[in-house]
PDB file of N, CA and C in Angstrom:
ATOM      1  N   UNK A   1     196.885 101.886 157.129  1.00  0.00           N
ATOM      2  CA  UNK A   1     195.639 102.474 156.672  1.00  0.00           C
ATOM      3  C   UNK A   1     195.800 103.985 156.591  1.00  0.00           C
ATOM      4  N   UNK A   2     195.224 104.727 155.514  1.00  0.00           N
ATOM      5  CA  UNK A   2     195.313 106.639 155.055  1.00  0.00           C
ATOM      6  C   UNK A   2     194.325 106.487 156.292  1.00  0.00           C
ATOM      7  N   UNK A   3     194.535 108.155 156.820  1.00  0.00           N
ATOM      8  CA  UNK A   3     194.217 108.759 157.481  1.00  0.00           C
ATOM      9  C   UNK A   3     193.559 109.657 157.254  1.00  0.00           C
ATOM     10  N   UNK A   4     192.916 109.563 156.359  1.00  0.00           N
ATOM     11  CA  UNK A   4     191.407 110.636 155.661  1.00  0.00           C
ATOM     12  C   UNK A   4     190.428 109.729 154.725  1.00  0.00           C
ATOM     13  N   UNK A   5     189.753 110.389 153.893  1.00  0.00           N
ATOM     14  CA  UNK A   5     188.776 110.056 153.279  1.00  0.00           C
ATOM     15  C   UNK A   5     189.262 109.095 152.354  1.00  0.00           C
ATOM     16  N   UNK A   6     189.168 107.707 152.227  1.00  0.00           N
ATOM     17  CA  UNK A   6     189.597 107.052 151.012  1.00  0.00           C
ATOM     18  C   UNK A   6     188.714 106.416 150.054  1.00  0.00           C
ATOM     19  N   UNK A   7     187.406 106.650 150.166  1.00  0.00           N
ATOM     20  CA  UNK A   7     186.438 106.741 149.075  1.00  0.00           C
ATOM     21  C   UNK A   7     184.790 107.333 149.670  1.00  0.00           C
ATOM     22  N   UNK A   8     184.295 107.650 148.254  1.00  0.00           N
ATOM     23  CA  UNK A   8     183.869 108.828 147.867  1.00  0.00           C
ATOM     24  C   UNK A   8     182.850 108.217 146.623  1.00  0.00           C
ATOM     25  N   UNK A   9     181.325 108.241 147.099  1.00  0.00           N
ATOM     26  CA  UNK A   9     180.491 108.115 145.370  1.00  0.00           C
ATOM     27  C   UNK A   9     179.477 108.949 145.561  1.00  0.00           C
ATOM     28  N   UNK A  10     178.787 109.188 144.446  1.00  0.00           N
ATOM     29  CA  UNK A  10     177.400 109.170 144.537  1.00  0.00           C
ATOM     30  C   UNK A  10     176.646 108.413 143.221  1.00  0.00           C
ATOM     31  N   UNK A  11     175.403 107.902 144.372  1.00  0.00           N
ATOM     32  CA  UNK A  11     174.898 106.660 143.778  1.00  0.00           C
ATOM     33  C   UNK A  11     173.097 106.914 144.090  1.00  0.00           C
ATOM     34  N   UNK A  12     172.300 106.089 142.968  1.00  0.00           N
ATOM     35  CA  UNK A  12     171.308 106.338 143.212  1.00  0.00           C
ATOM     36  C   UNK A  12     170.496 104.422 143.493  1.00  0.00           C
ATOM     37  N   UNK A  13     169.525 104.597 143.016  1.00  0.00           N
ATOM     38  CA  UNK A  13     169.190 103.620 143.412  1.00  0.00           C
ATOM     39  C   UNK A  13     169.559 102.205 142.266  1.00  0.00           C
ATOM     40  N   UNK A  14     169.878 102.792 141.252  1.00  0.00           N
ATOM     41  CA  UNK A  14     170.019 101.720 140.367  1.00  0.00           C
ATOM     42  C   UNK A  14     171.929 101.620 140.416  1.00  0.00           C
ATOM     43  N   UNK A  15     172.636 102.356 141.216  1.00  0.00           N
ATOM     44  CA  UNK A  15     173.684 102.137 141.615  1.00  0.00           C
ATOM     45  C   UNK A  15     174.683 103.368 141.491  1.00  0.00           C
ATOM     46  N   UNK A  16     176.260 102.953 141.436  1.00  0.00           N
ATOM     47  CA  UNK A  16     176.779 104.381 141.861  1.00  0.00           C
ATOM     48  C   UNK A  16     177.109 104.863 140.433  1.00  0.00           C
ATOM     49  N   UNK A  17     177.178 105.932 140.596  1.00  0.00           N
ATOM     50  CA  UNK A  17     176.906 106.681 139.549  1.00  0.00           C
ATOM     51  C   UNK A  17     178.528 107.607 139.173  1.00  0.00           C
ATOM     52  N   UNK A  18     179.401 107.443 140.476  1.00  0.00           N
ATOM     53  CA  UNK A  18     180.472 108.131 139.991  1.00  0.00           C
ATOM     54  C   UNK A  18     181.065 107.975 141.434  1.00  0.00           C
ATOM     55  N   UNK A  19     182.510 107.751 141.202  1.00  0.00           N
ATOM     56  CA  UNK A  19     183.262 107.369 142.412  1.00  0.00           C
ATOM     57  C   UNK A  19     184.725 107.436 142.323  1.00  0.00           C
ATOM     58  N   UNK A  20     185.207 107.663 143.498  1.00  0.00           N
ATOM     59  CA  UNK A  20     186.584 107.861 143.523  1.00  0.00           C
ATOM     60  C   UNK A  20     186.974 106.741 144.738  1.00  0.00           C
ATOM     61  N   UNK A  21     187.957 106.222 144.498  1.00  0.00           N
ATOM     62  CA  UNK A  21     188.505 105.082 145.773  1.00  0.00           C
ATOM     63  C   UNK A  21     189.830 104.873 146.002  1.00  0.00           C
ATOM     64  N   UNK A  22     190.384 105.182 147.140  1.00  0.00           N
ATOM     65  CA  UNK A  22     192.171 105.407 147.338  1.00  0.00           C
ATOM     66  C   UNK A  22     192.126 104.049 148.218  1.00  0.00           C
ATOM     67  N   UNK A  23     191.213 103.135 148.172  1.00  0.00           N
ATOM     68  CA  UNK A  23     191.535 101.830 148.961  1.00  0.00           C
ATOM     69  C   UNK A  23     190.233 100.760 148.583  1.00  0.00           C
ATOM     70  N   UNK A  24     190.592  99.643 147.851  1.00  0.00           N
ATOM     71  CA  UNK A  24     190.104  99.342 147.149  1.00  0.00           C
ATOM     72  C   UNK A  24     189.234  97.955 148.038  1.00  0.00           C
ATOM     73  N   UNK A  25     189.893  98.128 149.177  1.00  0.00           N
ATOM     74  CA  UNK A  25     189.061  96.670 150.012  1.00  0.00           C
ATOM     75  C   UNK A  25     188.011  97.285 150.200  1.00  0.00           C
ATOM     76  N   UNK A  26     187.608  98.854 150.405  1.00  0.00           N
ATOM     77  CA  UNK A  26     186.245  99.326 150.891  1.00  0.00           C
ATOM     78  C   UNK A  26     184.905  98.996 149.964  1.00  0.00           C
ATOM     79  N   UNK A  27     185.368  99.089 148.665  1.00  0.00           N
ATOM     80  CA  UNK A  27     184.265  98.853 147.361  1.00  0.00           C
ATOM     81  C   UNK A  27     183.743  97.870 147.607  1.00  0.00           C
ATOM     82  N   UNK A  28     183.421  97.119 148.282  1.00  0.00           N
ATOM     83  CA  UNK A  28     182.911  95.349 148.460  1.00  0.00           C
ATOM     84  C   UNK A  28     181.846  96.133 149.445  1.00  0.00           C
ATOM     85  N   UNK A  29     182.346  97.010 150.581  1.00  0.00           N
ATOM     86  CA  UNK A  29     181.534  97.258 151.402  1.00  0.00           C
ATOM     87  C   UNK A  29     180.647  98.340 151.222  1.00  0.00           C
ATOM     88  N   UNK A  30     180.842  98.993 150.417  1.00  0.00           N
ATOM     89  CA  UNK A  30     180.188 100.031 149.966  1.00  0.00           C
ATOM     90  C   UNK A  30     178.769  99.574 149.055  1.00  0.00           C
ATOM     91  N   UNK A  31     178.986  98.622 148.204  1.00  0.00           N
ATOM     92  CA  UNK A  31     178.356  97.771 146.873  1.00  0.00           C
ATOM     93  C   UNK A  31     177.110  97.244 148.020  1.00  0.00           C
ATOM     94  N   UNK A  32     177.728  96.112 149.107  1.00  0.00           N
ATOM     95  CA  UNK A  32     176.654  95.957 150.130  1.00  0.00           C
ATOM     96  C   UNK A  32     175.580  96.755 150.942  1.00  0.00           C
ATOM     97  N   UNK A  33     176.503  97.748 151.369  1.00  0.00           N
ATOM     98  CA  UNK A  33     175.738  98.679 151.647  1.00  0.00           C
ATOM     99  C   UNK A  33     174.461  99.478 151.401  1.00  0.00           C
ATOM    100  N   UNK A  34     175.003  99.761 150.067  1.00  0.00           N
ATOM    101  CA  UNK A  34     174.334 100.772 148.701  1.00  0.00           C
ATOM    102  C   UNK A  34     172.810  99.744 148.430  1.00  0.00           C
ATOM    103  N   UNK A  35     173.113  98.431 148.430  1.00  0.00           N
ATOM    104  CA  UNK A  35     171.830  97.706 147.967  1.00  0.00           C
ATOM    105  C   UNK A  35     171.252  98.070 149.275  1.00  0.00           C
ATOM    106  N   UNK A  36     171.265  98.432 150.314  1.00  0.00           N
ATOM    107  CA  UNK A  36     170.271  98.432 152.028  1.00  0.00           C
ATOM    108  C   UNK A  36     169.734  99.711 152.213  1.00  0.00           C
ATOM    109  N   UNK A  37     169.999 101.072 151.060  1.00  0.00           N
ATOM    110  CA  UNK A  37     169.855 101.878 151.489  1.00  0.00           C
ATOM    111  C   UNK A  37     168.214 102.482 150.945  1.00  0.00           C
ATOM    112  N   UNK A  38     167.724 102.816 151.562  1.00  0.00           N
ATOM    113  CA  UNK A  38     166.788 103.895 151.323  1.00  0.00           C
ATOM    114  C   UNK A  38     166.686 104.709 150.918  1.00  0.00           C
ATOM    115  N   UNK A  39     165.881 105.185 149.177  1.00  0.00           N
ATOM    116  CA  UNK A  39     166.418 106.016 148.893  1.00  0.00           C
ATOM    117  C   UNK A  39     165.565 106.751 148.590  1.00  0.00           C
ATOM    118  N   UNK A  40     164.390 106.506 149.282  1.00  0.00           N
ATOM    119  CA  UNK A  40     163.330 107.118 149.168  1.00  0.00           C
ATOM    120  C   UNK A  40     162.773 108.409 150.218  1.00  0.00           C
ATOM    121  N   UNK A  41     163.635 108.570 151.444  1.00  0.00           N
ATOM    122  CA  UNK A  41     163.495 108.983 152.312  1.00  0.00           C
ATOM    123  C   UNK A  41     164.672 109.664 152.600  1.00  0.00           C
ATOM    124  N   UNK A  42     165.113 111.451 152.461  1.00  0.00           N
ATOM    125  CA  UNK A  42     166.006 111.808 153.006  1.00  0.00           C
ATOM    126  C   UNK A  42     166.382 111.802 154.275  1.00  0.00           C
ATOM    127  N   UNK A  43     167.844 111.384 154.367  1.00  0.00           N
ATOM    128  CA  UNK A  43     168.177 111.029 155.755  1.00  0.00           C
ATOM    129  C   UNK A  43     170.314 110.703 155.497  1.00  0.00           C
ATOM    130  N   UNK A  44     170.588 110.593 156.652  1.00  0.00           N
ATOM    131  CA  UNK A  44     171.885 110.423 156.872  1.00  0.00           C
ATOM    132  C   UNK A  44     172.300 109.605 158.270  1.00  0.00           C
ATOM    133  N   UNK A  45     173.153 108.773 157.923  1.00  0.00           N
ATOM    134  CA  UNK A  45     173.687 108.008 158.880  1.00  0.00           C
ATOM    135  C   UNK A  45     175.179 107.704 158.866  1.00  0.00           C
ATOM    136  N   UNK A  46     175.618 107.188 160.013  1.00  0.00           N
ATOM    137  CA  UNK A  46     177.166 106.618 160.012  1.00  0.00           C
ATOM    138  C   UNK A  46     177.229 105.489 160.642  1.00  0.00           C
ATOM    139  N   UNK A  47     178.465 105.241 160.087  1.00  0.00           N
ATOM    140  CA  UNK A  47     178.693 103.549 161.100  1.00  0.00           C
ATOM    141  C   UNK A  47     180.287 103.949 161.305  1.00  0.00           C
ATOM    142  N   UNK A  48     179.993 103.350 162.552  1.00  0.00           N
ATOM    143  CA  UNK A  48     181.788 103.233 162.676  1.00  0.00           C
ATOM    144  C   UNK A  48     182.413 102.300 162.700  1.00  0.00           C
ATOM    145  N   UNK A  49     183.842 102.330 162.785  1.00  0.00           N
ATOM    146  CA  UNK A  49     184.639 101.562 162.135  1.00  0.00           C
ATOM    147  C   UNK A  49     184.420 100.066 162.789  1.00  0.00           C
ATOM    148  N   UNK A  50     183.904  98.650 162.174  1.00  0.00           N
ATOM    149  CA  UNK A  50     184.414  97.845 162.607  1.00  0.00           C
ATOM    150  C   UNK A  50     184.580  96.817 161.774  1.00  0.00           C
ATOM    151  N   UNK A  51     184.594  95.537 162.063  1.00  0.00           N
ATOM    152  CA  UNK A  51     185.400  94.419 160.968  1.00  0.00           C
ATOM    153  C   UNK A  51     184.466  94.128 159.628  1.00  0.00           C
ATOM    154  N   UNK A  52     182.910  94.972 160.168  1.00  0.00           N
ATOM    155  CA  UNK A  52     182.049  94.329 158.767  1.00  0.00           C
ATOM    156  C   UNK A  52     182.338  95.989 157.558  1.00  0.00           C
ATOM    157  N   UNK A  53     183.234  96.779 158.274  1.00  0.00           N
ATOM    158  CA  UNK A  53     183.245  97.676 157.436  1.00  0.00           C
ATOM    159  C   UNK A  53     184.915  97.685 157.278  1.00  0.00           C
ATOM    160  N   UNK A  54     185.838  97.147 157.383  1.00  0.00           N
ATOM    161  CA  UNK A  54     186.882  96.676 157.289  1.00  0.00           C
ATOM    162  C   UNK A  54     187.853  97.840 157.756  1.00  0.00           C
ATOM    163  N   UNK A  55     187.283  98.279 159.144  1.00  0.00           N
ATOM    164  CA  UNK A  55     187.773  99.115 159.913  1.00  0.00           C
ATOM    165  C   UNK A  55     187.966 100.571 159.634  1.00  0.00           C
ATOM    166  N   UNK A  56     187.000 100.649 158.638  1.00  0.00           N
ATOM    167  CA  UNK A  56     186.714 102.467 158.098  1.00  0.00           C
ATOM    168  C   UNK A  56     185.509 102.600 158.748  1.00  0.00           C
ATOM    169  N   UNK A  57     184.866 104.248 158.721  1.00  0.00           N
ATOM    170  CA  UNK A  57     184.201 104.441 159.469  1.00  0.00           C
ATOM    171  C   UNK A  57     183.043 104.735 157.992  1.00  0.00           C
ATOM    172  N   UNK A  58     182.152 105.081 158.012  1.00  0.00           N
ATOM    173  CA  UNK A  58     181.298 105.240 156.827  1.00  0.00           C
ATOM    174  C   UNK A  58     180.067 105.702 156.958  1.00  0.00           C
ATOM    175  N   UNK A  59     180.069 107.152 156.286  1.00  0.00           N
ATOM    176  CA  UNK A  59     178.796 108.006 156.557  1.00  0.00           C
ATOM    177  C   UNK A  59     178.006 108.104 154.897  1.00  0.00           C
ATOM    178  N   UNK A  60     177.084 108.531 155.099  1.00  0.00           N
ATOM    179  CA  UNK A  60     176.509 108.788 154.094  1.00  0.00           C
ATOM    180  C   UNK A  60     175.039 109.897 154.539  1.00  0.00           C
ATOM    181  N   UNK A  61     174.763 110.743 153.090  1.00  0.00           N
ATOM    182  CA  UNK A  61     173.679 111.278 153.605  1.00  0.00           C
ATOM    183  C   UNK A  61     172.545 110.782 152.157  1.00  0.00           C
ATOM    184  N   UNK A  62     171.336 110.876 152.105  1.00  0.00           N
ATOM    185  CA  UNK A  62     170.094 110.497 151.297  1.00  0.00           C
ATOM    186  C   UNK A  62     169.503 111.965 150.979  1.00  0.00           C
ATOM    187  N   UNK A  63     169.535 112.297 149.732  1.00  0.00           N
ATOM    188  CA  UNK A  63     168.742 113.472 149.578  1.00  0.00           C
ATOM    189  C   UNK A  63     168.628 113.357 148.343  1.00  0.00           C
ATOM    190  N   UNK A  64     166.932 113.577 148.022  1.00  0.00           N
ATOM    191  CA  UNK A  64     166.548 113.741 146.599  1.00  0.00           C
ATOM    192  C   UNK A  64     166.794 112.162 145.708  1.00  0.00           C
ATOM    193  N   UNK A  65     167.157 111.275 146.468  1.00  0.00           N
ATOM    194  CA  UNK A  65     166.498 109.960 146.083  1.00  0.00           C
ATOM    195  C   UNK A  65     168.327 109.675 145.577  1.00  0.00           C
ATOM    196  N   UNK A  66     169.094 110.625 146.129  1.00  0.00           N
ATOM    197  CA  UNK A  66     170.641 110.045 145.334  1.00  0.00           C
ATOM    198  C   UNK A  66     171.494 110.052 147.114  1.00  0.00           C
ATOM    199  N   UNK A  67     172.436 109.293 146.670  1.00  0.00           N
ATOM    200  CA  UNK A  67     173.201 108.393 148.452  1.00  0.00           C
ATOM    201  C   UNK A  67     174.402 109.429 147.886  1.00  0.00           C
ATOM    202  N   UNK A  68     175.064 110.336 148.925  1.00  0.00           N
ATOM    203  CA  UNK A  68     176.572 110.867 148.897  1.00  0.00           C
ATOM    204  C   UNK A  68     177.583 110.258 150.235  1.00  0.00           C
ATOM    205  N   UNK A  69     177.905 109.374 149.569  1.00  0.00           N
ATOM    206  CA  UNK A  69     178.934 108.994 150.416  1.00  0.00           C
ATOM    207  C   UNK A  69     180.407 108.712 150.717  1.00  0.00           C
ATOM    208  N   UNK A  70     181.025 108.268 151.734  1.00  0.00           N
ATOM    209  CA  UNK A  70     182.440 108.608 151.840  1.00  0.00           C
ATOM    210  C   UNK A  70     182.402 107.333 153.241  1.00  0.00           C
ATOM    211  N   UNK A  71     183.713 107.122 152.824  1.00  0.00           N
ATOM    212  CA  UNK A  71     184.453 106.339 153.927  1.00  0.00           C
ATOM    213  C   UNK A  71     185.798 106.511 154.109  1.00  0.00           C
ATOM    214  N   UNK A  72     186.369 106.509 155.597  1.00  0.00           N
ATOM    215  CA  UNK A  72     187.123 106.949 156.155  1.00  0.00           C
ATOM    216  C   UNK A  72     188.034 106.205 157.221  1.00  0.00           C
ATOM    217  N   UNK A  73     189.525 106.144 157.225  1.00  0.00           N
ATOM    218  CA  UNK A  73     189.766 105.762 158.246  1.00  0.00           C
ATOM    219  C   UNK A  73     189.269 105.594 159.645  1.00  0.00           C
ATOM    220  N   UNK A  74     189.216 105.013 160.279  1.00  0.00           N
ATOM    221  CA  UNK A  74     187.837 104.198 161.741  1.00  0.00           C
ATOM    222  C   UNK A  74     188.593 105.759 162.989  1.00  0.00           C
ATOM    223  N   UNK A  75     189.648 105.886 162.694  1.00  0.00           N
ATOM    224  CA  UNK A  75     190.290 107.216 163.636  1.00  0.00           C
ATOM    225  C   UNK A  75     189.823 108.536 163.166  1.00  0.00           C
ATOM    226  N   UNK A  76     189.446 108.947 162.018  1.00  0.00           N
ATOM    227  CA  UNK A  76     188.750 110.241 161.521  1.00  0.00           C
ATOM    228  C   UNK A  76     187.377 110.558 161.945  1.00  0.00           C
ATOM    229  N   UNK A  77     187.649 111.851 161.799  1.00  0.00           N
ATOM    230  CA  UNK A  77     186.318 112.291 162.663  1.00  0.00           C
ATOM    231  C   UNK A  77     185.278 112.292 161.749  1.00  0.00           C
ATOM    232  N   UNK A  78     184.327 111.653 162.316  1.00  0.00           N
ATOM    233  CA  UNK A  78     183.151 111.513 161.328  1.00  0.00           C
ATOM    234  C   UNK A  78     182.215 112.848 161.083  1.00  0.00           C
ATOM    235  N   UNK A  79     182.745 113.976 161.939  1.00  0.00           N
ATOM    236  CA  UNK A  79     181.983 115.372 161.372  1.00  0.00           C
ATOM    237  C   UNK A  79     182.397 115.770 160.222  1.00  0.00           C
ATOM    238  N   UNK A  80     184.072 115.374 159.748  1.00  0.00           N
ATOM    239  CA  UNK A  80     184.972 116.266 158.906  1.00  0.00           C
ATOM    240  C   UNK A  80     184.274 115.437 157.588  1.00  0.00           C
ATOM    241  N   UNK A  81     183.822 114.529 158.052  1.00  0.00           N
ATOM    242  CA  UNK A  81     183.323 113.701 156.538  1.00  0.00           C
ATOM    243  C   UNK A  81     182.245 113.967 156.185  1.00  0.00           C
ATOM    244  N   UNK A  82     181.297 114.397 157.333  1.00  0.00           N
ATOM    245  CA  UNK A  82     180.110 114.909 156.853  1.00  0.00           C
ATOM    246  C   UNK A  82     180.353 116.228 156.240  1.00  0.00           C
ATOM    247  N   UNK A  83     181.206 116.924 156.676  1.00  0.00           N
ATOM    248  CA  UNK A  83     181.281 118.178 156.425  1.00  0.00           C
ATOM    249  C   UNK A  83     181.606 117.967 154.469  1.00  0.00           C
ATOM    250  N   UNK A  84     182.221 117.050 154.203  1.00  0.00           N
ATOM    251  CA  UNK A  84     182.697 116.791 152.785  1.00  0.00           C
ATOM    252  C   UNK A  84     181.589 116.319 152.123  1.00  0.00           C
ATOM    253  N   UNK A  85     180.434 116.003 152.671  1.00  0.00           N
ATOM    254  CA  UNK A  85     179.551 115.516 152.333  1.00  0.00           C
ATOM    255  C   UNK A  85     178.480 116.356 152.168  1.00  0.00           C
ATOM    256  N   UNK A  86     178.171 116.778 152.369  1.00  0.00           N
ATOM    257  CA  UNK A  86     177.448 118.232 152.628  1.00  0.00           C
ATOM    258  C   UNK A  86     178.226 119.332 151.234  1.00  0.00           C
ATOM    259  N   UNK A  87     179.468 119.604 151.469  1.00  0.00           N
ATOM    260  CA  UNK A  87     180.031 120.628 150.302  1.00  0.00           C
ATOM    261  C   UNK A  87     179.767 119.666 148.896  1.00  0.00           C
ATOM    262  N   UNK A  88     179.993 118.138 148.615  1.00  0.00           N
ATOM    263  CA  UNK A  88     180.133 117.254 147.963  1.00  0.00           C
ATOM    264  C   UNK A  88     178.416 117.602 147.194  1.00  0.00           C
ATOM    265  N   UNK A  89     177.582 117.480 147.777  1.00  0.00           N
ATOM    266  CA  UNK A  89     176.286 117.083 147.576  1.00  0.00           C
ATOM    267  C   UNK A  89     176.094 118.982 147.188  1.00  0.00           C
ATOM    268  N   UNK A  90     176.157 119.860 147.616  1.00  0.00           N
ATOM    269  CA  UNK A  90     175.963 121.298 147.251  1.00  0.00           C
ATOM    270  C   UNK A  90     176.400 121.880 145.762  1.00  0.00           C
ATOM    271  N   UNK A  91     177.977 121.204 145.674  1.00  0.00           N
ATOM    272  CA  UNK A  91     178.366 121.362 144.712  1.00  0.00           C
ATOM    273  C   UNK A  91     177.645 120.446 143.540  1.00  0.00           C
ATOM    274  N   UNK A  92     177.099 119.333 143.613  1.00  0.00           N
ATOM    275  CA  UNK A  92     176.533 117.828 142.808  1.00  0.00           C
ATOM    276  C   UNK A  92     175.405 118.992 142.459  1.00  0.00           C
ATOM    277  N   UNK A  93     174.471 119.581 142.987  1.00  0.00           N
ATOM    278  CA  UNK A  93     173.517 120.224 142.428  1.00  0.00           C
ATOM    279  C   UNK A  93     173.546 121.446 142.067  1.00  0.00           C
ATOM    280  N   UNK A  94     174.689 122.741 142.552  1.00  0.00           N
ATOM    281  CA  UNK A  94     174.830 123.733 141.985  1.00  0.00           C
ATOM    282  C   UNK A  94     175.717 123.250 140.901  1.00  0.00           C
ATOM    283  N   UNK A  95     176.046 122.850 140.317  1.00  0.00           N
ATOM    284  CA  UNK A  95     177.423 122.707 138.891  1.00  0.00           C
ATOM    285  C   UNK A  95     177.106 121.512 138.567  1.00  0.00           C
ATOM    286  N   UNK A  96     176.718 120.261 138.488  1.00  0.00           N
ATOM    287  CA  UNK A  96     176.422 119.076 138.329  1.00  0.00           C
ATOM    288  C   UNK A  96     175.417 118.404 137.543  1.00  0.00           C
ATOM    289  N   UNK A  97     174.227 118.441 138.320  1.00  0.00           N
ATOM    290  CA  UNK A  97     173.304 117.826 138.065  1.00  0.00           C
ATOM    291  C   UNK A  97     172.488 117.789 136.964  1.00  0.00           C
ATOM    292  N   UNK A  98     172.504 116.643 135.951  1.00  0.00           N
ATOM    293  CA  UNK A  98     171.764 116.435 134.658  1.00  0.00           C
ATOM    294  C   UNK A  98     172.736 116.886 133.693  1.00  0.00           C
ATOM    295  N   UNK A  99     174.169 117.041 134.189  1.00  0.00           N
ATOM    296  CA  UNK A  99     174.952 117.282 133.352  1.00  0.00           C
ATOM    297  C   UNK A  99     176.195 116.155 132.978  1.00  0.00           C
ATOM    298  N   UNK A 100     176.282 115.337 132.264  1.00  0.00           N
ATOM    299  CA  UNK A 100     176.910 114.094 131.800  1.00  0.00           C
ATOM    300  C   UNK A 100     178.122 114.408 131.293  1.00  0.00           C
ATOM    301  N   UNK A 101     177.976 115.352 130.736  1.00  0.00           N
ATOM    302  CA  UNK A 101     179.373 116.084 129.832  1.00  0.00           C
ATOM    303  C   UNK A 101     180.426 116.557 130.876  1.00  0.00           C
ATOM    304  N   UNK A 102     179.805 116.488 132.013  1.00  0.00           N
ATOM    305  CA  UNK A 102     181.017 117.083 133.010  1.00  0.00           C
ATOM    306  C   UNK A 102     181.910 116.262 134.263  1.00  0.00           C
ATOM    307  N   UNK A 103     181.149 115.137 133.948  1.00  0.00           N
ATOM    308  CA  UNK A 103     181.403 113.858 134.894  1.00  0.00           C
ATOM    309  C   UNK A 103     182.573 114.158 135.360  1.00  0.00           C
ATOM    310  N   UNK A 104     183.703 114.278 134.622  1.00  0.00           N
ATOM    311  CA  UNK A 104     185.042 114.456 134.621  1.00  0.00           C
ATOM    312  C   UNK A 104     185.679 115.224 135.585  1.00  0.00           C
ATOM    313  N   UNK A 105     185.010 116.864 136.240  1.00  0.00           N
ATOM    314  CA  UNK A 105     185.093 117.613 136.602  1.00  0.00           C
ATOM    315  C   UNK A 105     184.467 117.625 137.955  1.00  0.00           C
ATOM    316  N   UNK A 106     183.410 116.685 137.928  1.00  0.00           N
ATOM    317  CA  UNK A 106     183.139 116.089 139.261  1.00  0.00           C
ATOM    318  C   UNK A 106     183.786 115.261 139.422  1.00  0.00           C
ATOM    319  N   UNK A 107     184.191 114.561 139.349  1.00  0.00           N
ATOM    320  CA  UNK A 107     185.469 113.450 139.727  1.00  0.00           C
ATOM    321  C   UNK A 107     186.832 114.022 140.089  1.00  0.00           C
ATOM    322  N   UNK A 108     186.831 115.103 139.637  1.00  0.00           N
ATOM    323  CA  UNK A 108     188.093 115.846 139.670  1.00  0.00           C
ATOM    324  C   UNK A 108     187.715 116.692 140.779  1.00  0.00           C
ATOM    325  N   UNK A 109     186.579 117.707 141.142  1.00  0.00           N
ATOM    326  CA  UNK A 109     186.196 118.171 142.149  1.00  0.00           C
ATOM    327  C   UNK A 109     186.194 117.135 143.492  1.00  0.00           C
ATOM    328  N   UNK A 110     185.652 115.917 143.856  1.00  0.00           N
ATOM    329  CA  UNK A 110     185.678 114.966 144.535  1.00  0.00           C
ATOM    330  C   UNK A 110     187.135 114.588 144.992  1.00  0.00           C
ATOM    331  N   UNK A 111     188.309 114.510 143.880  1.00  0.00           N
ATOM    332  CA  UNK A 111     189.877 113.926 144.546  1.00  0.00           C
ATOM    333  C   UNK A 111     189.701 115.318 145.027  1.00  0.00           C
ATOM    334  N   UNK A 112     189.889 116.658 144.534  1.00  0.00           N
ATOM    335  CA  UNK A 112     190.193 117.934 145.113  1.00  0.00           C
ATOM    336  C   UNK A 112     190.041 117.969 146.670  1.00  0.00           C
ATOM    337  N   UNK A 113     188.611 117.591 146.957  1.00  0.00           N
ATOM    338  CA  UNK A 113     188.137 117.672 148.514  1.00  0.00           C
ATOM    339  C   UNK A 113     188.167 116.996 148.731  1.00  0.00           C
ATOM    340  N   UNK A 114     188.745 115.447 148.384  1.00  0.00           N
ATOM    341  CA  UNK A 114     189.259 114.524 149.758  1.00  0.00           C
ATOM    342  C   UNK A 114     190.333 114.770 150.039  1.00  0.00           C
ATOM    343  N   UNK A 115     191.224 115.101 149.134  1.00  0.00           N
ATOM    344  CA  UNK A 115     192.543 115.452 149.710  1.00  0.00           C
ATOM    345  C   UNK A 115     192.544 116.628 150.484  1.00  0.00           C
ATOM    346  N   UNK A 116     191.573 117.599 150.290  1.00  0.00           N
ATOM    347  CA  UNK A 116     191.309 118.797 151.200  1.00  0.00           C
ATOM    348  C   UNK A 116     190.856 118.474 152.692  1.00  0.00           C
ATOM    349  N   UNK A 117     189.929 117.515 152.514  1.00  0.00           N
ATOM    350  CA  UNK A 117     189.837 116.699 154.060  1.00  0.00           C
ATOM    351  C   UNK A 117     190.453 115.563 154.450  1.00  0.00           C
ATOM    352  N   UNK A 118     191.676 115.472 154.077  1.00  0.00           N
ATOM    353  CA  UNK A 118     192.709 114.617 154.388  1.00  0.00           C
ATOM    354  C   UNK A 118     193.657 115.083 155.370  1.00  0.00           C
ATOM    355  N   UNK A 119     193.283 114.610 156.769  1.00  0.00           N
ATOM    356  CA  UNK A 119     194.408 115.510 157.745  1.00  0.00           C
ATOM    357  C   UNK A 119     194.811 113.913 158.365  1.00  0.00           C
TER     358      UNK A 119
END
């Protein structure tokens, strides 16, 4: 199992909207997830690693009715992910948001900083 961030979306309520994934068993758990979430109410939570999350750890935060999330090896520190989560979601609305033409560049910003929080 990587030892940093191996996926990465943001998703709203009608689903994810843009995503990056360096491990592809997590997407099953993420998809489950994403339907439980609340997205009406800003807020942030984590779970840690166990067999219903296929031993990644998985945070997410709720703001403005859109989910930024990331999952992580079950040994990573779940601050360093928030911390990606937080720059992730700053950047989504300063350079981002309502902008379609740039998808690309967020996706490309997103591998940038997981591999940046990849220790």
């Amino acid at each position: 199992m990587s030892s940093g961030i191996v996926y990465s979306c943001i998703a709203d309520n009608s689903g994810v909207i843009i995503a990056v994934s360096h491990n592809p068993v997590i997407d099953q758990v993420v998809d489950v997830l994403l339907e439980n979430i609340d997205f009406q109410i800003n807020h942030k939570k984590s779970f840690s690693g166990h067999p219903k999350t296929r031993g990644h750890t998985v945070q997410y935060v709720v703001y403005e009715e859109l989910c930024f999330l990331s999952a992580a090896a079950g040994s990573f520190q779940q601050r360093i992910c928030f911390a990606y989560l937080e720059r992730l979601k700053r950047e989504f609305f300063d350079s981002f948001q309502g902008n379609n033409n740039r998808i690309d560049k967020l996706q490309s910003f997103m591998e940038k900083e997981m591999d940046f929080f990849f220790k």
